[in-house]
PDB file of N, CA and C in Angstrom:
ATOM      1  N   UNK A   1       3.189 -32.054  40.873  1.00  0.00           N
ATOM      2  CA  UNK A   1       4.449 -32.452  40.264  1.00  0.00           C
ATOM      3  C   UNK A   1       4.770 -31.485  39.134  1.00  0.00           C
ATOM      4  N   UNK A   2       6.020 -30.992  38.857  1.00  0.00           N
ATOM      5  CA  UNK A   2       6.376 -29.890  38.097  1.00  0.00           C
ATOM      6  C   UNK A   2       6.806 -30.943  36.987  1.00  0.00           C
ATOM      7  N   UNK A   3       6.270 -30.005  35.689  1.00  0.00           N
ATOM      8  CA  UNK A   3       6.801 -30.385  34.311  1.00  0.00           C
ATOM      9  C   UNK A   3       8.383 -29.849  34.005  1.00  0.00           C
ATOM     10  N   UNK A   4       9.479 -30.518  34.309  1.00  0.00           N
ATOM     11  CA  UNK A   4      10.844 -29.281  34.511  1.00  0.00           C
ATOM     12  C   UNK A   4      11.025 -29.020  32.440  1.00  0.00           C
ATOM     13  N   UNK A   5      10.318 -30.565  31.630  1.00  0.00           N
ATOM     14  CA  UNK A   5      10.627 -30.220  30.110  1.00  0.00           C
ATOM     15  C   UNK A   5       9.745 -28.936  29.681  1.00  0.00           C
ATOM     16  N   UNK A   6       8.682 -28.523  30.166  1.00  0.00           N
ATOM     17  CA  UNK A   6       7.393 -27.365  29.786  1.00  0.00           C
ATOM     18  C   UNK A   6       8.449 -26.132  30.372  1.00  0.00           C
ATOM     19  N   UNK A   7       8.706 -26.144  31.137  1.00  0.00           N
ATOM     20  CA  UNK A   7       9.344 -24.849  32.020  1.00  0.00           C
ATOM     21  C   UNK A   7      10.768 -24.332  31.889  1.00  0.00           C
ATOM     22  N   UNK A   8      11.717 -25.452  30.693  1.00  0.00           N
ATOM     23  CA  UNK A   8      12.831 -25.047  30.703  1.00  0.00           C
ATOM     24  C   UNK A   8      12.943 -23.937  29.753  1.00  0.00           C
ATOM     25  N   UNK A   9      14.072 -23.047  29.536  1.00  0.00           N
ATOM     26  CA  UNK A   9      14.360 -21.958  28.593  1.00  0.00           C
ATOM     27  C   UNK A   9      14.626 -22.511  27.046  1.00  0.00           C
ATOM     28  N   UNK A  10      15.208 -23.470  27.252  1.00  0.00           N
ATOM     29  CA  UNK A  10      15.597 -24.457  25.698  1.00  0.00           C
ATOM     30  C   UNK A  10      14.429 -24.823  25.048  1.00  0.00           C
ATOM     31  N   UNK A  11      13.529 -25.288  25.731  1.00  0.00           N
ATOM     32  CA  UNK A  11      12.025 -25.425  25.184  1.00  0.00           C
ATOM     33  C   UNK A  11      11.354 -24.003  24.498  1.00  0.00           C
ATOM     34  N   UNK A  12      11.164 -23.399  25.233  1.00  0.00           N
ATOM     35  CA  UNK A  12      10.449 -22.083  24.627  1.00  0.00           C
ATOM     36  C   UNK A  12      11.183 -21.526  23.577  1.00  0.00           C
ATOM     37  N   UNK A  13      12.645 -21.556  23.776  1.00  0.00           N
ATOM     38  CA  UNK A  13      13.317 -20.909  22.328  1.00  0.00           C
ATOM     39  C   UNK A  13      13.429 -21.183  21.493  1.00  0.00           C
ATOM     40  N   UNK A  14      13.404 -22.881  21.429  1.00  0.00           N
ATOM     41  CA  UNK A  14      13.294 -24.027  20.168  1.00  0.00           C
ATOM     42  C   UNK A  14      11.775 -23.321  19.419  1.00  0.00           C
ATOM     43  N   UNK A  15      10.445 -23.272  20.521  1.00  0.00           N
ATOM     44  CA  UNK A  15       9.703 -23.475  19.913  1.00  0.00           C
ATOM     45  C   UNK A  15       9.560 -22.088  19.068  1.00  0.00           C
ATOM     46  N   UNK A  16      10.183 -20.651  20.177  1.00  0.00           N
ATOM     47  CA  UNK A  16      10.011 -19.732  19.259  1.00  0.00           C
ATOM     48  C   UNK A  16      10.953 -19.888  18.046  1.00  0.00           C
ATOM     49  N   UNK A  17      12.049 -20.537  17.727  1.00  0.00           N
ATOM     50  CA  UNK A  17      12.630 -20.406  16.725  1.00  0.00           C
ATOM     51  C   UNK A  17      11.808 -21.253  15.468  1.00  0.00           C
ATOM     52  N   UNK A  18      11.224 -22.255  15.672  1.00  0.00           N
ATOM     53  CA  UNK A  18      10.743 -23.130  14.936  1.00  0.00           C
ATOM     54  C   UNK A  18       9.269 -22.264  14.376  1.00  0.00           C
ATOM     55  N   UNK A  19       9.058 -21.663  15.314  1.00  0.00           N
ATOM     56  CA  UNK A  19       7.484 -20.373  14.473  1.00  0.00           C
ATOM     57  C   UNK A  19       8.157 -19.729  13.545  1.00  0.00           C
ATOM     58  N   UNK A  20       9.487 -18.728  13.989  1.00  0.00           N
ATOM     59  CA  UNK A  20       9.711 -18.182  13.330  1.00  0.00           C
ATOM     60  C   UNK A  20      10.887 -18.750  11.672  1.00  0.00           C
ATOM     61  N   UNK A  21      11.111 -19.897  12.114  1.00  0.00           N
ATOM     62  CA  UNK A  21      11.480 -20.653  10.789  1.00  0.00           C
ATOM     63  C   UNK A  21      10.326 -20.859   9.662  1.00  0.00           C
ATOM     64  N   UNK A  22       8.901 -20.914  10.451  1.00  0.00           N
ATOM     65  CA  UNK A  22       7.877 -21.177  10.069  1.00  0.00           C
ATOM     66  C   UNK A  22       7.639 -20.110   9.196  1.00  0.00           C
ATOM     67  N   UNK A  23       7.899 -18.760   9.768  1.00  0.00           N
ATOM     68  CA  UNK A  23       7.272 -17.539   8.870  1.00  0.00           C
ATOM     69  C   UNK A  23       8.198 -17.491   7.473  1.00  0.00           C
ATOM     70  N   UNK A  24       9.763 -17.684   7.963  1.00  0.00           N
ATOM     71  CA  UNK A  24      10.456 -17.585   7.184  1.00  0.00           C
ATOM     72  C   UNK A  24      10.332 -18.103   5.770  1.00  0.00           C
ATOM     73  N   UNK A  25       9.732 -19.527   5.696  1.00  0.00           N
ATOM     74  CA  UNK A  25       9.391 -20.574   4.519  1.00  0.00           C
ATOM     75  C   UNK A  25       8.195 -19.924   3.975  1.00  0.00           C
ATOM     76  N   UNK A  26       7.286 -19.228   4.693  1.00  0.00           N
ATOM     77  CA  UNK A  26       6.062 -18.385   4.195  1.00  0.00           C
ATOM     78  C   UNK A  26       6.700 -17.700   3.132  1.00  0.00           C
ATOM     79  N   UNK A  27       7.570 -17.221   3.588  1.00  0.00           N
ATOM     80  CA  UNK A  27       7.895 -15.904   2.829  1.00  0.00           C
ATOM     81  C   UNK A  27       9.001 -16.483   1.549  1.00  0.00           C
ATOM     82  N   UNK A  28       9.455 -17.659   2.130  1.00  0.00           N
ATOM     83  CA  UNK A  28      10.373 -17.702   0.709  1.00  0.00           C
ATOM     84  C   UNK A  28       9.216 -18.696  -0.179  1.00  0.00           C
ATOM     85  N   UNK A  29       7.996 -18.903  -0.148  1.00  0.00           N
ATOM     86  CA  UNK A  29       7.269 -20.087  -0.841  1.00  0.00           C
ATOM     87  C   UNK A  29       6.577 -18.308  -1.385  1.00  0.00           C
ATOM     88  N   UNK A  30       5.909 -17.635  -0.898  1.00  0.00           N
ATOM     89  CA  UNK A  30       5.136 -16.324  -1.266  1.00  0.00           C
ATOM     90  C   UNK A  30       6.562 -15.700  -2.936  1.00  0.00           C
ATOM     91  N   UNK A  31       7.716 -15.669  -1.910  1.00  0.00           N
ATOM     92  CA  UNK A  31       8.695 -15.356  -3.582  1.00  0.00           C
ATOM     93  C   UNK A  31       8.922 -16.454  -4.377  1.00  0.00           C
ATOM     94  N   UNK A  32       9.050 -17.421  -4.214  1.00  0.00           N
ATOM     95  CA  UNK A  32       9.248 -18.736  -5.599  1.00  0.00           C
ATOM     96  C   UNK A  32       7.890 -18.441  -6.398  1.00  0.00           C
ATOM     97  N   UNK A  33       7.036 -18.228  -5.657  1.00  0.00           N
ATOM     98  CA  UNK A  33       5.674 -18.113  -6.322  1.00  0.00           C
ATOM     99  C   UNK A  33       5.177 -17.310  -7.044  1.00  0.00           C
ATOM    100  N   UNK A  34       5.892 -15.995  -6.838  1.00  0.00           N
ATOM    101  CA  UNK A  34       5.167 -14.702  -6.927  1.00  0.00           C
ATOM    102  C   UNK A  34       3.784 -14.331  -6.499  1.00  0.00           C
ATOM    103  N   UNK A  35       2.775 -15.188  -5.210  1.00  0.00           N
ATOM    104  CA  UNK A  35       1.938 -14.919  -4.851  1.00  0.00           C
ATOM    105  C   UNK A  35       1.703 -13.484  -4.223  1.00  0.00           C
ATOM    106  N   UNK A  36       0.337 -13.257  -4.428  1.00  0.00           N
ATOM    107  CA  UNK A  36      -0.006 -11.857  -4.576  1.00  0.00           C
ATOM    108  C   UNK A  36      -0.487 -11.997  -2.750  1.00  0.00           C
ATOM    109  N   UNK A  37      -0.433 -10.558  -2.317  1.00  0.00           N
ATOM    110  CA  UNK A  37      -1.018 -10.853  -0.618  1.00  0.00           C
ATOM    111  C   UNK A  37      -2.051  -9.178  -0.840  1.00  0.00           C
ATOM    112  N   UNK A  38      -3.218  -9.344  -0.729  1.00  0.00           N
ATOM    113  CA  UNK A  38      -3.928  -8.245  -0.541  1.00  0.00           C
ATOM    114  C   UNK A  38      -4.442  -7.890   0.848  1.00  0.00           C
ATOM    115  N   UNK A  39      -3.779  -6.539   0.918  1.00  0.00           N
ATOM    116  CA  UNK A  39      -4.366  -5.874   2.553  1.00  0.00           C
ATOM    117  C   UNK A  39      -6.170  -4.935   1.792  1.00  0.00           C
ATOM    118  N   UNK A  40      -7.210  -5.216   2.348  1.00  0.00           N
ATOM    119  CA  UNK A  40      -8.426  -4.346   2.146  1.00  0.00           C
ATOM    120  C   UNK A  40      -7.825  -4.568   0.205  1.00  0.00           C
ATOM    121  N   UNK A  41      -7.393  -3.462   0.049  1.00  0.00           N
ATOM    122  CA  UNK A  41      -7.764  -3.173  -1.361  1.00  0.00           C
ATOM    123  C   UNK A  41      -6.058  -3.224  -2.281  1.00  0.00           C
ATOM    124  N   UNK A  42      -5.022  -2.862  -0.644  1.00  0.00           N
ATOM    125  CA  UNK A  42      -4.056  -2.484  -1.224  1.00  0.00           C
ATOM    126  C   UNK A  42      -2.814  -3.855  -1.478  1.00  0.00           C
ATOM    127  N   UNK A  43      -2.123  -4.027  -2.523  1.00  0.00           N
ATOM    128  CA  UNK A  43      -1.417  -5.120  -2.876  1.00  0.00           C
ATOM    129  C   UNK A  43       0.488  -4.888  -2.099  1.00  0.00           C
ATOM    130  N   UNK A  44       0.472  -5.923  -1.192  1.00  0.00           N
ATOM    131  CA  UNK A  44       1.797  -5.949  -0.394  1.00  0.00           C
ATOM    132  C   UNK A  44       2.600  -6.164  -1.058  1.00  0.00           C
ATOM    133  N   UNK A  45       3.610  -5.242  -1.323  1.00  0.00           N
ATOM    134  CA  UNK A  45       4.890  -5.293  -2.593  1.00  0.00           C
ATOM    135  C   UNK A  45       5.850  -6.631  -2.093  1.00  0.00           C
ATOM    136  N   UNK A  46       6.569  -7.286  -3.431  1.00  0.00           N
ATOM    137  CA  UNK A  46       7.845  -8.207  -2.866  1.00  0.00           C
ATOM    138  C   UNK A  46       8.688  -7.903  -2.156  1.00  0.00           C
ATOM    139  N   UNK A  47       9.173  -7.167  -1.731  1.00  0.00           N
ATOM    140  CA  UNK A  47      10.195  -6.219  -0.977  1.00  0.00           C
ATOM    141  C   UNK A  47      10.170  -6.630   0.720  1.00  0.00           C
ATOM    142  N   UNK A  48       8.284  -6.323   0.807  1.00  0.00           N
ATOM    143  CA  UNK A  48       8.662  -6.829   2.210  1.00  0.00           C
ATOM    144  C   UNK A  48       8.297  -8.553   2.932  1.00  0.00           C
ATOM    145  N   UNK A  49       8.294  -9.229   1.658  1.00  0.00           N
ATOM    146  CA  UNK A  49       8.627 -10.786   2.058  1.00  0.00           C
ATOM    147  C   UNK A  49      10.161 -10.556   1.719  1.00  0.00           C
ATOM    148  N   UNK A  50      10.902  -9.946   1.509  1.00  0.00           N
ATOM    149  CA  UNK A  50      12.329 -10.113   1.450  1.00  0.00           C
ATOM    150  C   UNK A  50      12.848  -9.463   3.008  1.00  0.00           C
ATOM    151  N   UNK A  51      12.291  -8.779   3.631  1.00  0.00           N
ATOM    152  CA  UNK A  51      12.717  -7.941   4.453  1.00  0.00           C
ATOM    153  C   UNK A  51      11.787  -9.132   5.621  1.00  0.00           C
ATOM    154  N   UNK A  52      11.237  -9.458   5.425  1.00  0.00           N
ATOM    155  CA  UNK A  52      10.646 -10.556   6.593  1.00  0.00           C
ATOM    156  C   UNK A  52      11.397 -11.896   6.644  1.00  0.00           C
ATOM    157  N   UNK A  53      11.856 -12.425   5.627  1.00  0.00           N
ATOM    158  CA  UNK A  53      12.448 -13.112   5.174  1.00  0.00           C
ATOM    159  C   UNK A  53      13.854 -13.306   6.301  1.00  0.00           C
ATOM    160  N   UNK A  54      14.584 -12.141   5.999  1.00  0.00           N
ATOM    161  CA  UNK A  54      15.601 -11.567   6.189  1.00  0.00           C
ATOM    162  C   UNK A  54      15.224 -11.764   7.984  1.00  0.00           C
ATOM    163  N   UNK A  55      14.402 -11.026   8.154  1.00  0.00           N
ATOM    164  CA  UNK A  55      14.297 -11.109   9.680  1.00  0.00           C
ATOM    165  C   UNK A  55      13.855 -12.179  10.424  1.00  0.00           C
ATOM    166  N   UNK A  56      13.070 -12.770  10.154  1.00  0.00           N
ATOM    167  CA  UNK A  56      12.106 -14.210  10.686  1.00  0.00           C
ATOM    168  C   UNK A  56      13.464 -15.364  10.547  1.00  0.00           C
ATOM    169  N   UNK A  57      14.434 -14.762   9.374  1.00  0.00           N
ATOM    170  CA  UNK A  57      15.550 -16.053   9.514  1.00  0.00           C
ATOM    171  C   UNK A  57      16.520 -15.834  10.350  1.00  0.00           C
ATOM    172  N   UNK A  58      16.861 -14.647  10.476  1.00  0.00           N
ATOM    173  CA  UNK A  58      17.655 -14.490  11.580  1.00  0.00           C
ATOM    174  C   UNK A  58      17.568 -14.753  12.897  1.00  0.00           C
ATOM    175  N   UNK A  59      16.024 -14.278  12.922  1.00  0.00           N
ATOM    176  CA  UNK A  59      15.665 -14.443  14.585  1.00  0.00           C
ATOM    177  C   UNK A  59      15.438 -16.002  15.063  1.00  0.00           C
ATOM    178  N   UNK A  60      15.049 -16.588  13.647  1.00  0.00           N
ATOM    179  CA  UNK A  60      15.367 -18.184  13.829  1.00  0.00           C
ATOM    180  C   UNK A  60      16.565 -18.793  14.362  1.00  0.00           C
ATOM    181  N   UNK A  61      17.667 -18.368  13.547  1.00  0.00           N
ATOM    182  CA  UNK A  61      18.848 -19.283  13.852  1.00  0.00           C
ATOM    183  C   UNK A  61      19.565 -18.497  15.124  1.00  0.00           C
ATOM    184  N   UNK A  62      19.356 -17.291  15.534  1.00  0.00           N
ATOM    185  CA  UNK A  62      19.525 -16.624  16.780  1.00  0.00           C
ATOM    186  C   UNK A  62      19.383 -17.134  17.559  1.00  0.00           C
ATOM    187  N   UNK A  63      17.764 -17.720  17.724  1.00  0.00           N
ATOM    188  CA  UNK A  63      16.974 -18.159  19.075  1.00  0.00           C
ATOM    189  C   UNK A  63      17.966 -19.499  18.783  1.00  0.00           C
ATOM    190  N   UNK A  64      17.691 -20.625  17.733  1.00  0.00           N
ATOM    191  CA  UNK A  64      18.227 -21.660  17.903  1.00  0.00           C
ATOM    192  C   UNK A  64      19.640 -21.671  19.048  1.00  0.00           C
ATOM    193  N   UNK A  65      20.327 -20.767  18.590  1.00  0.00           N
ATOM    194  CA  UNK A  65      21.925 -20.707  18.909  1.00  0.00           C
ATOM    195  C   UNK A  65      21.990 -20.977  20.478  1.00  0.00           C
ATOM    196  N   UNK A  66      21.037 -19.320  20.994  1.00  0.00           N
ATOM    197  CA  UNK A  66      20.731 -19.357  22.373  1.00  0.00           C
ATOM    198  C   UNK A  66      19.875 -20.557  23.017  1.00  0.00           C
ATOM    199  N   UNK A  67      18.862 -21.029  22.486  1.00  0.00           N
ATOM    200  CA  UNK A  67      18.589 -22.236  22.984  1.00  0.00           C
ATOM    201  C   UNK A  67      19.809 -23.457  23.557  1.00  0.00           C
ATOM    202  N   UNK A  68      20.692 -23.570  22.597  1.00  0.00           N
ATOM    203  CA  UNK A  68      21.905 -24.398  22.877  1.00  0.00           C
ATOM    204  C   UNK A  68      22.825 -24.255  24.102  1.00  0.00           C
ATOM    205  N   UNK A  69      22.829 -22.565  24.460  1.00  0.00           N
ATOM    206  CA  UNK A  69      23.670 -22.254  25.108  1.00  0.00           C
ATOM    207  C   UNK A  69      22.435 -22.273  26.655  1.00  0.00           C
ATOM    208  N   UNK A  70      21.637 -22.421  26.284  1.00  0.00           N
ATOM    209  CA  UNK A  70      20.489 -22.182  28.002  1.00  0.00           C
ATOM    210  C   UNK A  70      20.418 -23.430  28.605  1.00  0.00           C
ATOM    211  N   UNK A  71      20.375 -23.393  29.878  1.00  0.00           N
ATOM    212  CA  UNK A  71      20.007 -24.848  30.543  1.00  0.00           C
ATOM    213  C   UNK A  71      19.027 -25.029  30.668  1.00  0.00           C
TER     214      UNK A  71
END
């Protein structure tokens, strides 16, 4: 018996939009905070939680949109 809710296109885009809403709040809780993110030794400037920010929200409300429009 086929799952048709697991297999539809609206499902997968919700869920990718909802990860990537997910990253998005990362990144705006990392700037309210001014939390520090260390790679090995080197310290990840604010700039690019603004630039992730920027992108992770877009691609959020993108996917959302298209989700709406998929059967």
């Amino acid at each position: 018996m086929e799952n048709d809710a697991m297999n539809s296109q609206r499902t997968g885009l919700r869920v990718a939009s909802i990860i990537f809403a997910i990253f998005a709040l990362g990144h705006v809780v990392r700037l309210f905070k001014h939390a520090k993110v260390l790679v090995a030794t080197h310290q990840i400037p604010m700039e690019v939680s603004w630039a992730a920010l920027i992108i992770a929200g877009a691609l959020s409300i993108w996917l959302w949109r298209l989700s709406s429009r998929a059967a």
